[in-house]
PDB file of N, CA and C in Angstrom:
ATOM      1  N   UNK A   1       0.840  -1.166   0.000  1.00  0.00           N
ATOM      2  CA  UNK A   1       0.000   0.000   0.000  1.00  0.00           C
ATOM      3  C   UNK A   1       0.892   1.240   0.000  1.00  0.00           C
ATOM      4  N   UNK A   2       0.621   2.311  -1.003  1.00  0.00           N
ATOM      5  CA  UNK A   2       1.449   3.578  -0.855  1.00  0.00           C
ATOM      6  C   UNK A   2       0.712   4.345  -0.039  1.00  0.00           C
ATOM      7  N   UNK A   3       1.659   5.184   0.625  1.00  0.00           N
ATOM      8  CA  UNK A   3       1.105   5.887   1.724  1.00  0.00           C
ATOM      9  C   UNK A   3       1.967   7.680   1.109  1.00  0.00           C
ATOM     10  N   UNK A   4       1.353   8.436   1.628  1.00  0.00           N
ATOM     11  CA  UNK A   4       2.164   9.878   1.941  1.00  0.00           C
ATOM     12  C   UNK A   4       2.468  10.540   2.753  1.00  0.00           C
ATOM     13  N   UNK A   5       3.606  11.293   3.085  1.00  0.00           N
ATOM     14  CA  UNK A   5       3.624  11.717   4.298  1.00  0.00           C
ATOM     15  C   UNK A   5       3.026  12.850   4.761  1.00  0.00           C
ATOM     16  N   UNK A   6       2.201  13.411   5.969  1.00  0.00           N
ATOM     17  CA  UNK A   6       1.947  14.732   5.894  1.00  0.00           C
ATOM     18  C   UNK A   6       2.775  15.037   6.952  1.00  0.00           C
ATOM     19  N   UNK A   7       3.043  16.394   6.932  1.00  0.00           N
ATOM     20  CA  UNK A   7       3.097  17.427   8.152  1.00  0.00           C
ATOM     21  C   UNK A   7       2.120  18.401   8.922  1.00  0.00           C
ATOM     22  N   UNK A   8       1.940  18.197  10.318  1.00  0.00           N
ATOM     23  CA  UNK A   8       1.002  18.734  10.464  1.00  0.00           C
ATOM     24  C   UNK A   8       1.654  19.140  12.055  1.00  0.00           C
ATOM     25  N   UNK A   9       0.980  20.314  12.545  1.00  0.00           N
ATOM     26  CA  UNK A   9       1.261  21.292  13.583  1.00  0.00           C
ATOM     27  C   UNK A   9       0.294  21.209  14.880  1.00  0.00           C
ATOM     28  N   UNK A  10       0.416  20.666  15.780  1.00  0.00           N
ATOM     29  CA  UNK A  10      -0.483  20.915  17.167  1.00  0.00           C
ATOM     30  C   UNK A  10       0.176  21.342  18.233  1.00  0.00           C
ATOM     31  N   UNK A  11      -0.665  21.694  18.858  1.00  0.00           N
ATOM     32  CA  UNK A  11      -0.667  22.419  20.078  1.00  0.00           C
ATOM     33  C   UNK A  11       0.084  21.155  20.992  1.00  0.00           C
ATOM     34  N   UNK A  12       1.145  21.666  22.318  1.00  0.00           N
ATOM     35  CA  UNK A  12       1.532  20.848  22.790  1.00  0.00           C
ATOM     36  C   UNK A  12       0.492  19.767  23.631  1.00  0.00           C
ATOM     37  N   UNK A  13      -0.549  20.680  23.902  1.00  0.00           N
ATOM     38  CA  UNK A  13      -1.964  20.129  24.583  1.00  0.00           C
ATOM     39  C   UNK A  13      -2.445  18.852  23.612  1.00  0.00           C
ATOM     40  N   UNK A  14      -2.688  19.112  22.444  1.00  0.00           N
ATOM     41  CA  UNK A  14      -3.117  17.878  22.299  1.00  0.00           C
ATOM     42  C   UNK A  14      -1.935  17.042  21.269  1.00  0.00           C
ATOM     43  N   UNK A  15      -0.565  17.448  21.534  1.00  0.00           N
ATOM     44  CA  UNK A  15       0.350  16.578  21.221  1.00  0.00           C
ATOM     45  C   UNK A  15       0.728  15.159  22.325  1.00  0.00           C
ATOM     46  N   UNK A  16       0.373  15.997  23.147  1.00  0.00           N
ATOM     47  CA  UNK A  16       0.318  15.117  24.799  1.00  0.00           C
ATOM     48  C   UNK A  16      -0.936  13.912  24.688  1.00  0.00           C
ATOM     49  N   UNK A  17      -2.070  14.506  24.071  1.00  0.00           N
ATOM     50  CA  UNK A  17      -3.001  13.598  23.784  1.00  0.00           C
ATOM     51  C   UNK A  17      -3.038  12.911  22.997  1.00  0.00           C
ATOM     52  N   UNK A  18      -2.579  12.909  22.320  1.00  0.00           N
ATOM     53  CA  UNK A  18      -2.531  12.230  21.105  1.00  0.00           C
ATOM     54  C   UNK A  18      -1.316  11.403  21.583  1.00  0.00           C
ATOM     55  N   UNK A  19      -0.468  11.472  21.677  1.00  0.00           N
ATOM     56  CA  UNK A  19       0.506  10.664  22.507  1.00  0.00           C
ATOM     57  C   UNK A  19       0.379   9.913  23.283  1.00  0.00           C
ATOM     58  N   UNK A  20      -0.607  10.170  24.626  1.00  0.00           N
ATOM     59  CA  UNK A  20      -1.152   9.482  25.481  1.00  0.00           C
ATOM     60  C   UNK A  20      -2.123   8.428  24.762  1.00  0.00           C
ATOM     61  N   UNK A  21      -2.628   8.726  23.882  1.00  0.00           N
ATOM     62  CA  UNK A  21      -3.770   7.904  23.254  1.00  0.00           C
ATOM     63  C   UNK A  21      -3.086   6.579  22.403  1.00  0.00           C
ATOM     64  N   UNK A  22      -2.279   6.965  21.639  1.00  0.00           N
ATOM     65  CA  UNK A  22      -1.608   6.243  20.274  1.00  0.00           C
ATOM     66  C   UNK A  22      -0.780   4.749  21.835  1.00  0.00           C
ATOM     67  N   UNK A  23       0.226   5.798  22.820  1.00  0.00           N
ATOM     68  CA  UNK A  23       0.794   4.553  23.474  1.00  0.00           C
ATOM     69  C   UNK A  23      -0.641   3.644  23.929  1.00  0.00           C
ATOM     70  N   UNK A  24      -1.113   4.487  24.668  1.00  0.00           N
ATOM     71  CA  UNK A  24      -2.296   3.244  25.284  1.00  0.00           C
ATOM     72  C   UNK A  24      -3.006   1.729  24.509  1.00  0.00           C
ATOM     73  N   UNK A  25      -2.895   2.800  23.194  1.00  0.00           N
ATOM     74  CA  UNK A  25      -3.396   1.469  22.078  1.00  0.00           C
ATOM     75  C   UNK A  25      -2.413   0.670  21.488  1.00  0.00           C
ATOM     76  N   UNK A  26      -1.287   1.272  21.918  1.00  0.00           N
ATOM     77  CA  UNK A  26      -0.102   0.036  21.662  1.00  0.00           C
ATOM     78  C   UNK A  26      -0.099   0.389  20.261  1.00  0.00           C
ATOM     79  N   UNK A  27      -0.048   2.166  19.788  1.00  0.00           N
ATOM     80  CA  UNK A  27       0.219   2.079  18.218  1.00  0.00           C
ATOM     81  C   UNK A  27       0.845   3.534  18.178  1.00  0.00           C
ATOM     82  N   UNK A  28       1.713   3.274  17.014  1.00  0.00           N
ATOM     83  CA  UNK A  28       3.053   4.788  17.010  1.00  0.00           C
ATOM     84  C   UNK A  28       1.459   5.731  16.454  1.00  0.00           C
ATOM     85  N   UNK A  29       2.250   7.078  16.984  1.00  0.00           N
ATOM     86  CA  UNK A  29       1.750   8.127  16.801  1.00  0.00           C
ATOM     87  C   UNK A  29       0.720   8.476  15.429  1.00  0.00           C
ATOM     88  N   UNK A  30       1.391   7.841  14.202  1.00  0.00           N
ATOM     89  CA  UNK A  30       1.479   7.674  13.162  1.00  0.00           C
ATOM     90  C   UNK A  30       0.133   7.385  12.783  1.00  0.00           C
ATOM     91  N   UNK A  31       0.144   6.213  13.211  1.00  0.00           N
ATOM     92  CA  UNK A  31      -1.107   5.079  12.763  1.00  0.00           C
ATOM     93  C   UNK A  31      -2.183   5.396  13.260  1.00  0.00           C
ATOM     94  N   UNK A  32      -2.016   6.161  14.780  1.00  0.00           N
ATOM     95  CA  UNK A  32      -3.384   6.671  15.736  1.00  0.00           C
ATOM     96  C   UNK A  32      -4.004   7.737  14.979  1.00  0.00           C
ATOM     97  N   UNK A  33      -3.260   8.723  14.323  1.00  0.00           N
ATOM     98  CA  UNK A  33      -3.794   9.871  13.312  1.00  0.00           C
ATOM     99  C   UNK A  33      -4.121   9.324  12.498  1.00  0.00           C
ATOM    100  N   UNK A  34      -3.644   8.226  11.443  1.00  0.00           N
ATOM    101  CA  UNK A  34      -3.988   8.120  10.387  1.00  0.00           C
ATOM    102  C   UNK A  34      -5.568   7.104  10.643  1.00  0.00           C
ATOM    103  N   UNK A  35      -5.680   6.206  11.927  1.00  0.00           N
ATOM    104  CA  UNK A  35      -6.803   5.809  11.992  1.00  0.00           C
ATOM    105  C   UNK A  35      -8.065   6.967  12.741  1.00  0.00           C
ATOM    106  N   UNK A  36      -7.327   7.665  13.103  1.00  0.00           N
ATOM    107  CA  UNK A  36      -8.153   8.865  13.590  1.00  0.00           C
ATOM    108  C   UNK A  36      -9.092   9.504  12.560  1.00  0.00           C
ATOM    109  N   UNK A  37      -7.888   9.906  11.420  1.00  0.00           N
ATOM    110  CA  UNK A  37      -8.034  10.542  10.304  1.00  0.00           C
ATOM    111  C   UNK A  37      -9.131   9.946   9.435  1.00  0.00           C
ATOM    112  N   UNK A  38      -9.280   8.642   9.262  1.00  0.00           N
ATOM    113  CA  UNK A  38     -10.024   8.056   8.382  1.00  0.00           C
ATOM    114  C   UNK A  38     -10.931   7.752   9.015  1.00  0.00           C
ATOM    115  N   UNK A  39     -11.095   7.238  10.240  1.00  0.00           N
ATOM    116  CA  UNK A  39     -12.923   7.438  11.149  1.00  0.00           C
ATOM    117  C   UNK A  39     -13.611   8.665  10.549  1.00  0.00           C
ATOM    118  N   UNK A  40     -13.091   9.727  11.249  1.00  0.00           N
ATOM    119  CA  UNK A  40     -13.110  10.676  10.465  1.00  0.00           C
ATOM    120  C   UNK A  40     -13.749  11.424   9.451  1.00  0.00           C
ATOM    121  N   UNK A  41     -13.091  11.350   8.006  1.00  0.00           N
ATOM    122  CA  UNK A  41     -13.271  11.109   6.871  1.00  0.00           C
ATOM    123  C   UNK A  41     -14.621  10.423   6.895  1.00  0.00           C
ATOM    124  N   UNK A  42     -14.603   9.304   6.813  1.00  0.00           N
ATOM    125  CA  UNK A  42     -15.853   8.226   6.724  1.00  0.00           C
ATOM    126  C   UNK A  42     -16.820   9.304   6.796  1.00  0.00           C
ATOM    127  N   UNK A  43     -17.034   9.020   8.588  1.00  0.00           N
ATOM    128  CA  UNK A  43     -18.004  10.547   8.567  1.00  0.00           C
ATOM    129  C   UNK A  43     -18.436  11.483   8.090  1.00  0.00           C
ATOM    130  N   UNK A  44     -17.873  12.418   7.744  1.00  0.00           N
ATOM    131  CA  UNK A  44     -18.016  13.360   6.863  1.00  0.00           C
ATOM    132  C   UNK A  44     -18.452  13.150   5.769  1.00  0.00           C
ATOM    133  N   UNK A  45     -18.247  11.781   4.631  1.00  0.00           N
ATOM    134  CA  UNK A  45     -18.856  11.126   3.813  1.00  0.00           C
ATOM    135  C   UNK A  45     -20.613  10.267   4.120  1.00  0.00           C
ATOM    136  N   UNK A  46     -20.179  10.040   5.313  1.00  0.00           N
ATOM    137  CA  UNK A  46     -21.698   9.179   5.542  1.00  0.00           C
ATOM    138  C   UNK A  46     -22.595  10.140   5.610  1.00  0.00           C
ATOM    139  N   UNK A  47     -21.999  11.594   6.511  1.00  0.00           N
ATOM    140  CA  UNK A  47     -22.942  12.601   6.599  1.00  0.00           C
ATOM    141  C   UNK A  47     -23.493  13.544   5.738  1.00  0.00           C
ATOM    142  N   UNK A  48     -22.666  13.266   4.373  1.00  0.00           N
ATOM    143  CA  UNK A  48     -23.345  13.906   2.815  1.00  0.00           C
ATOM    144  C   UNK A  48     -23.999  13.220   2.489  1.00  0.00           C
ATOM    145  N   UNK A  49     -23.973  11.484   2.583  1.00  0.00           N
ATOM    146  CA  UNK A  49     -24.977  10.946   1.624  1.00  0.00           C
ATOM    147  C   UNK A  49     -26.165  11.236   2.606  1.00  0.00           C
ATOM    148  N   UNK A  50     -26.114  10.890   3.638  1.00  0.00           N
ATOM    149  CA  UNK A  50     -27.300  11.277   4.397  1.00  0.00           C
ATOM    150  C   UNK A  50     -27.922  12.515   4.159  1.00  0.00           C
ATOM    151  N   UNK A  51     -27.146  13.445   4.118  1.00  0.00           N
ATOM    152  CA  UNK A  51     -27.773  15.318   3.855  1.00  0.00           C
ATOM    153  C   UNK A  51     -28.449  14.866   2.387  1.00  0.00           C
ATOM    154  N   UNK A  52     -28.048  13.885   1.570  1.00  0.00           N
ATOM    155  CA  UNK A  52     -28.641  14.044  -0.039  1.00  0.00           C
ATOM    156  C   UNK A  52     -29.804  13.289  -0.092  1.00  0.00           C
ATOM    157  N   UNK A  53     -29.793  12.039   0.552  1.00  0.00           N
ATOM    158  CA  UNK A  53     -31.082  11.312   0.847  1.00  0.00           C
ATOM    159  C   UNK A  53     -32.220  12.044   1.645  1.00  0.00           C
ATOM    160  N   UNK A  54     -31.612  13.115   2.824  1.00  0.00           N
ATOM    161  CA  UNK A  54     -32.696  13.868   3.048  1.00  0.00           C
ATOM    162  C   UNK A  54     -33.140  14.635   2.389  1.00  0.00           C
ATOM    163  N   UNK A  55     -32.444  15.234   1.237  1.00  0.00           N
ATOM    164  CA  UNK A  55     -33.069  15.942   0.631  1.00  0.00           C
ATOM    165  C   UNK A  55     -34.228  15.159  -0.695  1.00  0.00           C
ATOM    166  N   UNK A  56     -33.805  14.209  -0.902  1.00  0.00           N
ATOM    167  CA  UNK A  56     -34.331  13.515  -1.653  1.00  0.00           C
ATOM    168  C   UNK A  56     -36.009  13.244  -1.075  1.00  0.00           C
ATOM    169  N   UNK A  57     -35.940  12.632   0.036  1.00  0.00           N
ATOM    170  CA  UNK A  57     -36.872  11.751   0.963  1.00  0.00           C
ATOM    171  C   UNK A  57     -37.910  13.027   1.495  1.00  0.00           C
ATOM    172  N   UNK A  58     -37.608  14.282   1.246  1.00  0.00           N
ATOM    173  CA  UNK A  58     -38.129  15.882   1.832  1.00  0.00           C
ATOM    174  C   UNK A  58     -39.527  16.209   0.508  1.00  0.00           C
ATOM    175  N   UNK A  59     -38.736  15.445  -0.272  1.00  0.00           N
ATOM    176  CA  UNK A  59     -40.571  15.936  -1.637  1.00  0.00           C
ATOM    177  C   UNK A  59     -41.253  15.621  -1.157  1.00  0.00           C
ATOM    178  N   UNK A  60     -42.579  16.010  -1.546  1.00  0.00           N
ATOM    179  CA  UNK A  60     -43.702  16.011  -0.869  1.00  0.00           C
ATOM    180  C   UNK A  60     -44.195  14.801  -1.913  1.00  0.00           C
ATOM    181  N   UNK A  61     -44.029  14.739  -3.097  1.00  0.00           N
ATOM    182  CA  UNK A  61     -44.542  14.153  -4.500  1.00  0.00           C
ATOM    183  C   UNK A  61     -43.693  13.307  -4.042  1.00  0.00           C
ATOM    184  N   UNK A  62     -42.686  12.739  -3.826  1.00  0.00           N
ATOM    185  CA  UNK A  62     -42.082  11.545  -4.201  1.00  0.00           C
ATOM    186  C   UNK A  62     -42.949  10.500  -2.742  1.00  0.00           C
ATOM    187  N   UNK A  63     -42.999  11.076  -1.477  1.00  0.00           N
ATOM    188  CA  UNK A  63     -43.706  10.341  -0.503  1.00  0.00           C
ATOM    189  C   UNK A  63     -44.712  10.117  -1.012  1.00  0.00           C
ATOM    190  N   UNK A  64     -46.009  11.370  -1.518  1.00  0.00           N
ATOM    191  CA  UNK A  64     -47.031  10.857  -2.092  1.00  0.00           C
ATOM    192  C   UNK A  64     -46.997   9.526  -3.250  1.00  0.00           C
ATOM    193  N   UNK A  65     -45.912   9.673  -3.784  1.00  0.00           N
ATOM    194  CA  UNK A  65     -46.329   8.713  -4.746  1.00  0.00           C
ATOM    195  C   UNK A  65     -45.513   7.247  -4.287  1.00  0.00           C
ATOM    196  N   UNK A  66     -44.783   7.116  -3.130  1.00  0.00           N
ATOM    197  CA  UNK A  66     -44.273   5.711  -2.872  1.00  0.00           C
ATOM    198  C   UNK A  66     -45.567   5.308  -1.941  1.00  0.00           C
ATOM    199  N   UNK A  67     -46.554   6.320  -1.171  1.00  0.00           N
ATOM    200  CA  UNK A  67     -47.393   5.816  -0.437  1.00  0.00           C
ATOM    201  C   UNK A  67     -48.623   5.013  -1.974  1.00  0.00           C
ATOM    202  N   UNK A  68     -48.725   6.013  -2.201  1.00  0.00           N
ATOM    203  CA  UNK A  68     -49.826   5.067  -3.687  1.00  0.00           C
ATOM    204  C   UNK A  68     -48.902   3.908  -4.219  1.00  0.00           C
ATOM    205  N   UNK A  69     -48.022   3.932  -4.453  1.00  0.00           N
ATOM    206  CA  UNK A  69     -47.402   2.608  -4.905  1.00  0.00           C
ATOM    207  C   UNK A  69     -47.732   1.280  -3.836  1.00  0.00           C
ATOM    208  N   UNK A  70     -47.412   1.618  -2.284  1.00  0.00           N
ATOM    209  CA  UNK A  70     -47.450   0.946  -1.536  1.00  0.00           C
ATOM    210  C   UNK A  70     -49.250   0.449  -1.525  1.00  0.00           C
ATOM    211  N   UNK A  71     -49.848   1.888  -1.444  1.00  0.00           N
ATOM    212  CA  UNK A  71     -51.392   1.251  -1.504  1.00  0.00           C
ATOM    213  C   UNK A  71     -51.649   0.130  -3.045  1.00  0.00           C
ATOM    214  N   UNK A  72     -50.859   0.279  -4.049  1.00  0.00           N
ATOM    215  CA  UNK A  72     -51.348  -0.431  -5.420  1.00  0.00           C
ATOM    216  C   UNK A  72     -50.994  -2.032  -5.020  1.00  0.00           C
ATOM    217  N   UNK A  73     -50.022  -1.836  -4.359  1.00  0.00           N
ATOM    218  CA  UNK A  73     -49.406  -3.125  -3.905  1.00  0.00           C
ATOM    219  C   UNK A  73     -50.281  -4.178  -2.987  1.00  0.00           C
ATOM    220  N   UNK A  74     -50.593  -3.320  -1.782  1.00  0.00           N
ATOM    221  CA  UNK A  74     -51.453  -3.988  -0.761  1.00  0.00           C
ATOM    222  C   UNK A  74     -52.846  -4.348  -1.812  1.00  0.00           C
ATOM    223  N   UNK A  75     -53.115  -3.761  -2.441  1.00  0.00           N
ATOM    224  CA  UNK A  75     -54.407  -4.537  -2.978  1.00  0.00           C
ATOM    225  C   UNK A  75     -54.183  -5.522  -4.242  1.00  0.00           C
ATOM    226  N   UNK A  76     -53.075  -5.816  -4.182  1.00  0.00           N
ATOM    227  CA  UNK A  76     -52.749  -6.341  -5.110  1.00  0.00           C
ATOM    228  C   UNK A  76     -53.094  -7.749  -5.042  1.00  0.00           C
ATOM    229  N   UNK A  77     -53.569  -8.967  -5.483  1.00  0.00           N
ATOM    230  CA  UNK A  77     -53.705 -10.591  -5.413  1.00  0.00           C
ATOM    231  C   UNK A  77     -52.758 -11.136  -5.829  1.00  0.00           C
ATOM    232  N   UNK A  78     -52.269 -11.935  -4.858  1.00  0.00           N
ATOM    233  CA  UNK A  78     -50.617 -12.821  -5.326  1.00  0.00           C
ATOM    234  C   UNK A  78     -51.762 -14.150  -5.058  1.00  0.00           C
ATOM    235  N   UNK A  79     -51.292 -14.984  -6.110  1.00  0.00           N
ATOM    236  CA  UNK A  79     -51.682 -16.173  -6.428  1.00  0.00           C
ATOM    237  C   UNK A  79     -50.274 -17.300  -5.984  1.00  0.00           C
ATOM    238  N   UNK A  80     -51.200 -18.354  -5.078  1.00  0.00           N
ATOM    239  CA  UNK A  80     -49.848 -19.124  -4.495  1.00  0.00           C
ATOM    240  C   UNK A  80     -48.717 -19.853  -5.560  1.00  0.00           C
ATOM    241  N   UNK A  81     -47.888 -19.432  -4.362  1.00  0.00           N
ATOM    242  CA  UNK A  81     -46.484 -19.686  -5.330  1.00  0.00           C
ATOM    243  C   UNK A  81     -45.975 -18.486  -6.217  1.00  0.00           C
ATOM    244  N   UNK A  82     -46.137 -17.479  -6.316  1.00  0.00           N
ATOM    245  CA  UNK A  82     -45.638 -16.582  -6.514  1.00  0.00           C
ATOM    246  C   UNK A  82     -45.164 -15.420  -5.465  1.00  0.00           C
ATOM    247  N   UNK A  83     -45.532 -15.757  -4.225  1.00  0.00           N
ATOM    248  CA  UNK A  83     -45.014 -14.889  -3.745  1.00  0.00           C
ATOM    249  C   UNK A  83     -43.641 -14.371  -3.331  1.00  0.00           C
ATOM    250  N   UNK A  84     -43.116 -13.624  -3.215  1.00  0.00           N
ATOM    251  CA  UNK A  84     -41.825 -13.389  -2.632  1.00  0.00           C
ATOM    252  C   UNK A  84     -41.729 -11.757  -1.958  1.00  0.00           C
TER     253      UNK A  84
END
């Protein structure tokens, strides 16, 4: 796996923490940011698709029309052996 290096600047306050944190987990400094970093990340990604699905799921027309779909459905007759 290629990796890159960054440089990055903190406060001695949470250089201490981050320090304290990375030994406790039995992992160099390194790896605690970079798994920090990518929790993270994730987040920030899960929390756009979510912001886009809400916006999606916010029409008024698209609820109206999955509720009529759902009503076309319920009255619908499934003949045995076809169901699934």
């Amino acid at each position: 796996m290629s990796t890159h290096k960054l440089a990055i600047s903190l406060q001695p306050a949470v250089f201490a923490l981050v320090d304290s944190a990375a030994k406790r987990l039995g992992l160099a400094r390194s790896q605690y940011i970079a798994q920090v970093l990518t929790r993270d990340a994730a987040a920030v990604a899960d929390r756009q698709v979510t912001e886009k699905l809400d916006e999606v799921y916010a029409d008024a027309n698209l609820g109206r029309e999955q509720r009529a779909t759902a009503s076309l459905w319920d009255t619908a007759h499934v003949e045995a052996g076809t169901e699934w």
